[in-house]
Protein backbone atom coordinates (compact mmCIF):
# COMPACT_ATOMS: atom_id res chain seq x y z
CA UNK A 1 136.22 74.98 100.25
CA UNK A 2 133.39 76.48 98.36
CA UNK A 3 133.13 80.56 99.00
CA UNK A 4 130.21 81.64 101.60
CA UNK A 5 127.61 83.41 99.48
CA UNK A 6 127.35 87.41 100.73
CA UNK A 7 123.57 86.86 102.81
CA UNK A 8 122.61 89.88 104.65
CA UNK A 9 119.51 88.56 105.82
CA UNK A 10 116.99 85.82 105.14
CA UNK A 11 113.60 87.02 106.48
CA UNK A 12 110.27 86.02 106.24
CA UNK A 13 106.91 87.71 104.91
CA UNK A 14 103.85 86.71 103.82
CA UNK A 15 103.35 90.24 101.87
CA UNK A 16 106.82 89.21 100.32
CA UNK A 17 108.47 92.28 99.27
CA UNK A 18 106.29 95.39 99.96
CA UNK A 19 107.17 98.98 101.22
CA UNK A 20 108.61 98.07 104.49
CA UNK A 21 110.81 95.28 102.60
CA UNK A 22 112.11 98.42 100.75
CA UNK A 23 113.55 100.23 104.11
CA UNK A 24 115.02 96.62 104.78
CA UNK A 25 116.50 96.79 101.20
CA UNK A 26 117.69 100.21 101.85
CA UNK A 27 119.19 99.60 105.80
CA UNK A 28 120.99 96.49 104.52
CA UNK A 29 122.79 98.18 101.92
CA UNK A 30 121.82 95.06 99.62
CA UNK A 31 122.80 94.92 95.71
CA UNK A 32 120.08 91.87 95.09
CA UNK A 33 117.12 90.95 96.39
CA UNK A 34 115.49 87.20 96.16
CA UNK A 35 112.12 86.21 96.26
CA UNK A 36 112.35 82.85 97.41
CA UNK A 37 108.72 81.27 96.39
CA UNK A 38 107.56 78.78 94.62
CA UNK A 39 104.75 80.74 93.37
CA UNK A 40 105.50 84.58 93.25
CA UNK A 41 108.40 82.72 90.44
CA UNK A 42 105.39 81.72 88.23
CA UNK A 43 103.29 84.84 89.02
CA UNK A 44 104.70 87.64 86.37
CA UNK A 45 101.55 90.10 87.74
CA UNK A 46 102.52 89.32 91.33
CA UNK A 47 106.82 90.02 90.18
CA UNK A 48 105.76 93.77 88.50
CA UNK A 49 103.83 95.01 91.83
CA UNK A 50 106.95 93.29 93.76
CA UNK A 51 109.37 95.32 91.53
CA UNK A 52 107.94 98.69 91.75
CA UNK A 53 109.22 98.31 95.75
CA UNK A 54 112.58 97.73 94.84
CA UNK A 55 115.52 100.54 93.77
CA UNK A 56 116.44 100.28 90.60
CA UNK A 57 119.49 100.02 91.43
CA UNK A 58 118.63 96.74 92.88
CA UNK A 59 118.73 93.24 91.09
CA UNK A 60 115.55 91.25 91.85
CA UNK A 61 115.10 87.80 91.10
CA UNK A 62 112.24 85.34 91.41
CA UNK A 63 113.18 82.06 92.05
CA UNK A 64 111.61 78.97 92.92
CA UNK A 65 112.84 77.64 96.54
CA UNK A 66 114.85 74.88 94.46
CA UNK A 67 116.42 76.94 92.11
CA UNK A 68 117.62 79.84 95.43
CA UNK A 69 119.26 77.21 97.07
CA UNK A 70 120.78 75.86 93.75
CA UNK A 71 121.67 79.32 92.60
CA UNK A 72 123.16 80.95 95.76
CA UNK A 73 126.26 79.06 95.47
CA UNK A 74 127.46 80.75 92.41
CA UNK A 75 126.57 84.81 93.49
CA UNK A 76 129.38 86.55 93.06
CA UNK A 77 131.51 87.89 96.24
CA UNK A 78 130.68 91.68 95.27
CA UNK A 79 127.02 90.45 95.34
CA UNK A 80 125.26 91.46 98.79
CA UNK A 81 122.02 89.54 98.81
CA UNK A 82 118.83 89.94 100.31
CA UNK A 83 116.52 86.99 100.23
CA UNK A 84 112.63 87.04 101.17
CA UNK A 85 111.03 83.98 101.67
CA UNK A 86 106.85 83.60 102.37
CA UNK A 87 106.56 80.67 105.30
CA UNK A 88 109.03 78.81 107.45
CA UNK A 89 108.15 75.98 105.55
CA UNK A 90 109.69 78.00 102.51
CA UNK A 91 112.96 78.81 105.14
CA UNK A 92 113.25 75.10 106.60
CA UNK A 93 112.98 73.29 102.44
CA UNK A 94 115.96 76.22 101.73
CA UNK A 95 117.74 74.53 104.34
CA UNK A 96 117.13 71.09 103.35
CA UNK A 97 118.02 71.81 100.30
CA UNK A 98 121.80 72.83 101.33
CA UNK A 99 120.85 76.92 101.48
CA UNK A 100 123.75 78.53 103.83
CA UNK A 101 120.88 80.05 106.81
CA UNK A 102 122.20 81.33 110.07
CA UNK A 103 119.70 83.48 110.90
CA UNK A 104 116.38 83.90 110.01
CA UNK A 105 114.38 87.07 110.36
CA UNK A 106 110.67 86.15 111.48
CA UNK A 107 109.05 89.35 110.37
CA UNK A 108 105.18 88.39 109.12
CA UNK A 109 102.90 85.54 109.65
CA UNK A 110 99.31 85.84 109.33
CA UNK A 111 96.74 85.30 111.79
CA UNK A 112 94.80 82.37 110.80
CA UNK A 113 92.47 79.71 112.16
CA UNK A 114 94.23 77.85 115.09
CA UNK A 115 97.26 80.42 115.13
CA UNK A 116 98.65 81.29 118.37
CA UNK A 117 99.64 84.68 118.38
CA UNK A 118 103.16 85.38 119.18
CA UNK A 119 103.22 89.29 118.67
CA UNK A 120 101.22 92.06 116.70
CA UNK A 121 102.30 90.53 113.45
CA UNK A 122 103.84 86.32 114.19
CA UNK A 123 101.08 83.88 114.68
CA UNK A 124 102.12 80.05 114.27
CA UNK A 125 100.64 77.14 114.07
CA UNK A 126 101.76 73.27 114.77
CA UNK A 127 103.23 73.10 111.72
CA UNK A 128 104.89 76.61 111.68
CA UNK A 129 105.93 75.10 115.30
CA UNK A 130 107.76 72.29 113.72
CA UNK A 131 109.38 74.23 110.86
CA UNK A 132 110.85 76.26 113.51
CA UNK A 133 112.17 73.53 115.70
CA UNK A 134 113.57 71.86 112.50
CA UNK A 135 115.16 75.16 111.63
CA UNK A 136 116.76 75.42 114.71
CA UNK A 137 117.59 71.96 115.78
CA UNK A 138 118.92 70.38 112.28
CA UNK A 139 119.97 73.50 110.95
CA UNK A 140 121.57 75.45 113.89
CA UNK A 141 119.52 78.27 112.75
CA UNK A 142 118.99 81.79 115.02
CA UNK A 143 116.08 83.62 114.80
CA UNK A 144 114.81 87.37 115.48
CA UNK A 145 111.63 88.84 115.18
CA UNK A 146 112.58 92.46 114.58
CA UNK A 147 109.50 93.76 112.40
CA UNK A 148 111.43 97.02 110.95
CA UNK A 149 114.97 98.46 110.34
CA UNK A 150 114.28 101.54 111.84
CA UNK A 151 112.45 100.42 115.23
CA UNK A 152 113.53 98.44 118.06
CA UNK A 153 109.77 96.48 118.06
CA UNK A 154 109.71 92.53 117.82
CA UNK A 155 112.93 92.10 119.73
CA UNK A 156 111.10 91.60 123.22
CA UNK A 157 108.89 88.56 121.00
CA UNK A 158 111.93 86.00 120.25
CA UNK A 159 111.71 84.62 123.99
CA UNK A 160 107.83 84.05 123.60
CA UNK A 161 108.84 82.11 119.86
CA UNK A 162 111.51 80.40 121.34
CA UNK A 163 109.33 79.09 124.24
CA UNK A 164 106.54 77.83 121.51
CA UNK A 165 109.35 75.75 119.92
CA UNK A 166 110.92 74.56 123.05
C-alpha cells in the first residue's frame, strides 16, 4: 500500500498565499507549503511576492495542479505539507486527478457577478456549487470554512455552504 502523504490542510484562497496564509503556515506547524495553480507556477513575479510570506524555514513550491497531484505521492514522511489551492475547481481537478483530499478548508472566494454570498469572505456561484457537490459526493470530501487560525469566525458558515450544495 502506497504511504499517505503528511497533508495538514488543503485550503482555498483566491489571494493564494498572503499574510494570513503565513499564521496558517505558522499554526500548522508545516515544513512545505504548495501553491497548487496552474498559473501562479508560470508567474515567477507572482512566486517572489508569494515567497516573501513564507518562513524561510519553509519549502515553497509552485506547481501546476497536474504536477501536485503527481508529486504528492513521493513527499517524504518527515515532510508536513501545506497546500493552497485558488478555486474549487482547482480542489475538485486535484481530486480527479488521484490527490489524497479529506478536507478542504474554504477560506476565500470573491464576490463576483451572480455570486451568492455565503459569509463575509465565500461567495459561490453554479459552478463553484457543482465543484463542491463533486467534491463531496465523488470524493467523500469535508469541508470548513474557518477564515483564520487564531479565531473561531467561519465555523457558524459550513451549514449555510452545505445547504447551497445540498
Amino acid at each position: 500500500m502506497e504511504q499517505q502523504p503528511n497533508i495538514k490542510m488543503v485550503r482555498v484562497d483566491e489571494r493564494l498565499i498572503h499574510g494570513q496564509g503565513q499564521l496558517w503556515i505558522k499554526s500548522l506547524g508545516v515544513n512545505l507549503v504548495i501553491c497548487a495553480n496552474d498559473k501562479a507556477a508560470e508567474d515567477s513575479i507572482q512566486q517572489t511576492l508569494m515567497k516573501t510570506c513564507v518562513p524561510n524555514e519553509v519549502g515553497i513550491r509552485f506547481w501546476t495542479i497536474e504536477r501536485t497531484a503527481e508529486v504528492i505521492w513521493k513527499a517524504a514522511p518527515n515532510q508536513t505539507i501545506f497546500v493552497i489551492v485558488q478555486s474549487l475547481e482547482d480542489g475538485r481537478k486535484l481530486c480527479e486527478l488521484g490527490f489524497p483530499m479529506k478536507e478542504l478548508n474554504i477560506g476565500n472566494i470573491h464576490a463576483g457577478e451572480g455570486k451568492e454570498k455565503i459569509s463575509q469572505f465565500i461567495y459561490l456561484d453554479e459552478k463553484d456549487k457543482t465543484n463542491l457537490k463533486e467534491l463531496k459526493n465523488t470524493y467523500n470530501v469535508t469541508f470548513n470554512t474557518k477564515t483564520s487560525p487564531v479565531s473561531t469566525d467561519g465555523t457558524q458558515y459550513l451549514e449555510a455552504l452545505m445547504n447551497t450544495i445540498k
